[in-house]
Protein backbone atom coordinates (compact mmCIF):
# COMPACT_ATOMS: atom_id res chain seq x y z
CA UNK A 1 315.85 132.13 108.90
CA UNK A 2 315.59 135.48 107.82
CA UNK A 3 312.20 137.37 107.45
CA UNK A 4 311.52 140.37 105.50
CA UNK A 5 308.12 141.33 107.19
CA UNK A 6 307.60 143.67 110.15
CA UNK A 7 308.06 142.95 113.48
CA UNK A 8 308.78 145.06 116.94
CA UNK A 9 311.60 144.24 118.28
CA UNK A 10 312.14 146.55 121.79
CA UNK A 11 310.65 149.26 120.79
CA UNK A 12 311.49 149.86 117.16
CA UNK A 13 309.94 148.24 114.19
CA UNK A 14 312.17 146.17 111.39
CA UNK A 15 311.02 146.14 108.19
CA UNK A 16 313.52 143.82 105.82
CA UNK A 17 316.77 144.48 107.64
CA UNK A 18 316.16 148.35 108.58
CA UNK A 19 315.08 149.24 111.91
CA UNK A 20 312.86 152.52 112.52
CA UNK A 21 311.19 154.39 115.12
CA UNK A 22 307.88 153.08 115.69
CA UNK A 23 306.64 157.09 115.89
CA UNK A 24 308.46 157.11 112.16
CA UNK A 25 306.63 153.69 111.15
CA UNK A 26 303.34 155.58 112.17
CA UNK A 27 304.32 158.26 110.33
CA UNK A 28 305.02 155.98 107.34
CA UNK A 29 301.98 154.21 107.62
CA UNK A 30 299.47 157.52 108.08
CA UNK A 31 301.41 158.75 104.66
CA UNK A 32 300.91 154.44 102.87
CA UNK A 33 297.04 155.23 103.94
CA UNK A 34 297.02 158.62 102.25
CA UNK A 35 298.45 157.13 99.41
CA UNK A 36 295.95 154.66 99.09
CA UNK A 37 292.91 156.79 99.31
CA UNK A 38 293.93 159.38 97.01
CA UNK A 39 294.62 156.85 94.72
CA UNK A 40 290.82 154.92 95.33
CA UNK A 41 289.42 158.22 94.84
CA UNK A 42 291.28 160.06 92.31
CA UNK A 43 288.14 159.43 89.48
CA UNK A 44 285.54 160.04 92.14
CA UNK A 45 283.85 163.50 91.59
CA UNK A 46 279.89 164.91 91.12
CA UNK A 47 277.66 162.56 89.47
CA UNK A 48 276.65 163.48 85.96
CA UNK A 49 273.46 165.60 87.39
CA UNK A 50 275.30 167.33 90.09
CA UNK A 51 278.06 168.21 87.05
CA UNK A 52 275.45 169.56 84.56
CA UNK A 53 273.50 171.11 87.37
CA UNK A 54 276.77 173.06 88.16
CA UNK A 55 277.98 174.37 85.00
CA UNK A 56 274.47 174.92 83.19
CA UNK A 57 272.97 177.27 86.29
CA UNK A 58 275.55 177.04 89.18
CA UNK A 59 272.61 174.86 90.91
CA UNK A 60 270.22 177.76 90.60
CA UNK A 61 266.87 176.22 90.73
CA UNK A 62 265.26 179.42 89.39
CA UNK A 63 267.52 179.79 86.60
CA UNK A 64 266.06 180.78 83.01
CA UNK A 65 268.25 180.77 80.09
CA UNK A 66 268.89 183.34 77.34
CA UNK A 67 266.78 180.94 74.95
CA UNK A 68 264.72 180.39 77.43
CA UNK A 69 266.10 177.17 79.07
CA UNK A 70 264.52 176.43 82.64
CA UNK A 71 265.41 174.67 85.91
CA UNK A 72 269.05 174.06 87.20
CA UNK A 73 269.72 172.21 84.46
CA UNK A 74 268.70 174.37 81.64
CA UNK A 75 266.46 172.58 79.85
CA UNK A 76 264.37 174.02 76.59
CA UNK A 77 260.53 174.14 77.82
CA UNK A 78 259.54 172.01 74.54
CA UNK A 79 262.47 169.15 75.78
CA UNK A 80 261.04 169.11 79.06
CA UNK A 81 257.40 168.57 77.76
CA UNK A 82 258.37 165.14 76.42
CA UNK A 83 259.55 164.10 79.76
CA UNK A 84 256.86 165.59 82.14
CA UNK A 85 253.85 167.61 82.70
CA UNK A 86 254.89 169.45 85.22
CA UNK A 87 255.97 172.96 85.16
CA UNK A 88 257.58 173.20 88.31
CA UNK A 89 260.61 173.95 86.70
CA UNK A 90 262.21 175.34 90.43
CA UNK A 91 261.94 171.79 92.02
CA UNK A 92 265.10 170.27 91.76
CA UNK A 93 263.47 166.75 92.22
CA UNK A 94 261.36 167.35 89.35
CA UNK A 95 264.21 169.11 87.45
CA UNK A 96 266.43 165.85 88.40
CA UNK A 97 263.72 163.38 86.95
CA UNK A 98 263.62 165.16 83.52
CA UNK A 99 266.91 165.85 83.17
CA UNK A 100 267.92 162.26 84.17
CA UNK A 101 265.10 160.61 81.57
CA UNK A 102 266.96 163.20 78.77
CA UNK A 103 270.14 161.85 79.26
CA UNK A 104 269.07 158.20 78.65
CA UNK A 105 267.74 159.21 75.41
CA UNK A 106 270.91 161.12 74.18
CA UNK A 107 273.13 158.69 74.99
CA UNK A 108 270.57 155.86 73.38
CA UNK A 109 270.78 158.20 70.52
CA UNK A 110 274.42 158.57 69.98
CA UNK A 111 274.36 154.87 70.89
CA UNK A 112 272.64 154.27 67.75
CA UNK A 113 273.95 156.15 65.63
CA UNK A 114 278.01 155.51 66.55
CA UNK A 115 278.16 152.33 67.96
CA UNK A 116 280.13 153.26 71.21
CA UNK A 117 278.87 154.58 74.56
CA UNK A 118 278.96 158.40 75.15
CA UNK A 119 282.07 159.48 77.05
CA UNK A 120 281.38 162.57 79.68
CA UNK A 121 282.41 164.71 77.08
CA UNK A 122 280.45 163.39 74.41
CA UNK A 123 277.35 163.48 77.07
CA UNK A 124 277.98 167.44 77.61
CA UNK A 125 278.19 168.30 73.76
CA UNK A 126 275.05 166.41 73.29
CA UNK A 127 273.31 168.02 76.25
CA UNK A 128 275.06 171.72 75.16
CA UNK A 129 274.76 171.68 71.76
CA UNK A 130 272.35 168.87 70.50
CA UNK A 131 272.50 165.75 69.19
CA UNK A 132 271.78 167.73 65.25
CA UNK A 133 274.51 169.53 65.85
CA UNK A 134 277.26 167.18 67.32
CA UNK A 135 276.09 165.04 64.39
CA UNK A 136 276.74 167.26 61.80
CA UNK A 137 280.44 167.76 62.90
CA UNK A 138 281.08 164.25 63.12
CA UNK A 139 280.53 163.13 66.62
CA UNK A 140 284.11 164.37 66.87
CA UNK A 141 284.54 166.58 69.84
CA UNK A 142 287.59 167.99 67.85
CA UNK A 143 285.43 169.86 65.26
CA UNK A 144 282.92 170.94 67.88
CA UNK A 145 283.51 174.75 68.64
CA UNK A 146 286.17 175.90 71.47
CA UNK A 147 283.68 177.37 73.28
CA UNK A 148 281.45 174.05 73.76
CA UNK A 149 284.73 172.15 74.12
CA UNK A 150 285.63 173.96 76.63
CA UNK A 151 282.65 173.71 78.63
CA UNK A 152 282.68 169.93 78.27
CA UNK A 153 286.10 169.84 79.85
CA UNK A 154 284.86 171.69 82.43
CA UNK A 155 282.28 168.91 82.90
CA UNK A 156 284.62 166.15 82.94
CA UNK A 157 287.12 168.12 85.55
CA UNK A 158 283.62 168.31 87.58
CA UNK A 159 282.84 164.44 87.38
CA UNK A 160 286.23 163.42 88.10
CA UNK A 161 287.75 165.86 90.80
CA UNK A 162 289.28 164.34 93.31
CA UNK A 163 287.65 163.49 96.69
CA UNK A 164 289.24 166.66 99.04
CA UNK A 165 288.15 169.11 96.14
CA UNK A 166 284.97 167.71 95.80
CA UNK A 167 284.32 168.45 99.52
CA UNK A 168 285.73 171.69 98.87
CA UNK A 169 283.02 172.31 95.91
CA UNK A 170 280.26 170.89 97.88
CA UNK A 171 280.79 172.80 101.12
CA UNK A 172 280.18 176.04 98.67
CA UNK A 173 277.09 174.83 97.37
């Protein structure tokens, strides 16, 4: 009977009815393994607080804003005073903690008011631009300026790069 595994027969592997090289089966298998990871990883990227972190300050801790945002993740000083009373705005723990306890209530927010769960780029228009203002075009990221659009893209590209440009992104950090 006829078997359409692999086996090793003197040296060379068969796979089906096709004998190869077992240096060209490695080969084949190191580029099957490849495959596979880049595939298991392809949505992998920065979480959503590494990703705002990054395209609000460039992770500068000391960062203030034109309008006076603070931390890494530019946050209005009256936004941050519902979340903490800290003021060490530098301390990217603290900055983290805030930042983190603001997203839950945007996304409960445009939870309750749309009946769907924020996408990533919902998330960055409604950390960007506020939840007034997303609301009043719609919750349609279509009617939202280019300019905010285009950041939120940004922010999804950031939260779903793939695994060997993440690296890449973090060893610059």
């Amino acid at each position: 009977m006829k078997t359409h595994g692999c086996e090793v027969v003197h040296g060379c592997a068969m796979i089906g009815n096709r004998r190869f090289g077992v240096q060209t089966v490695t080969i084949m298998c190191r580029w099957i393994l490849m495959l596979a990871l880049t595939t298991m990883s392809a949505s992998a990227g920065l979480t959503r607080l590494d990703a705002l972190s990054m395209i609000e300050s460039g992770n500068n801790d000391l960062a203030i804003g034109q309008a006076g945002e603070v931390s890494r993740f530019q946050i209005r000083p009256q936004v941050w005073r519902h979340y903490s009373h800290s003021r060490a705005y530098e301390n990217a723990d603290v900055a983290a903690n805030v930042a983190q306890k603001h997203i839950v209530y945007l996304e409960t927010l445009f939870r309750e008011r749309t009946g769907r769960e924020a996408t990533d780029l919902d998330l960055y228009i409604l950390w960007n631009a506020g939840a007034g203002y997303y609301e009043r075009h719609g919750f349609s990221v279509e009617r939202v300026h280019r300019e905010i659009r285009e950041r939120a893209q940004r922010y999804v590209n950031l939260r779903t790069v793939p695994a060997a440009q993440l690296a890449l992104y973090v060893s610059r950090s």
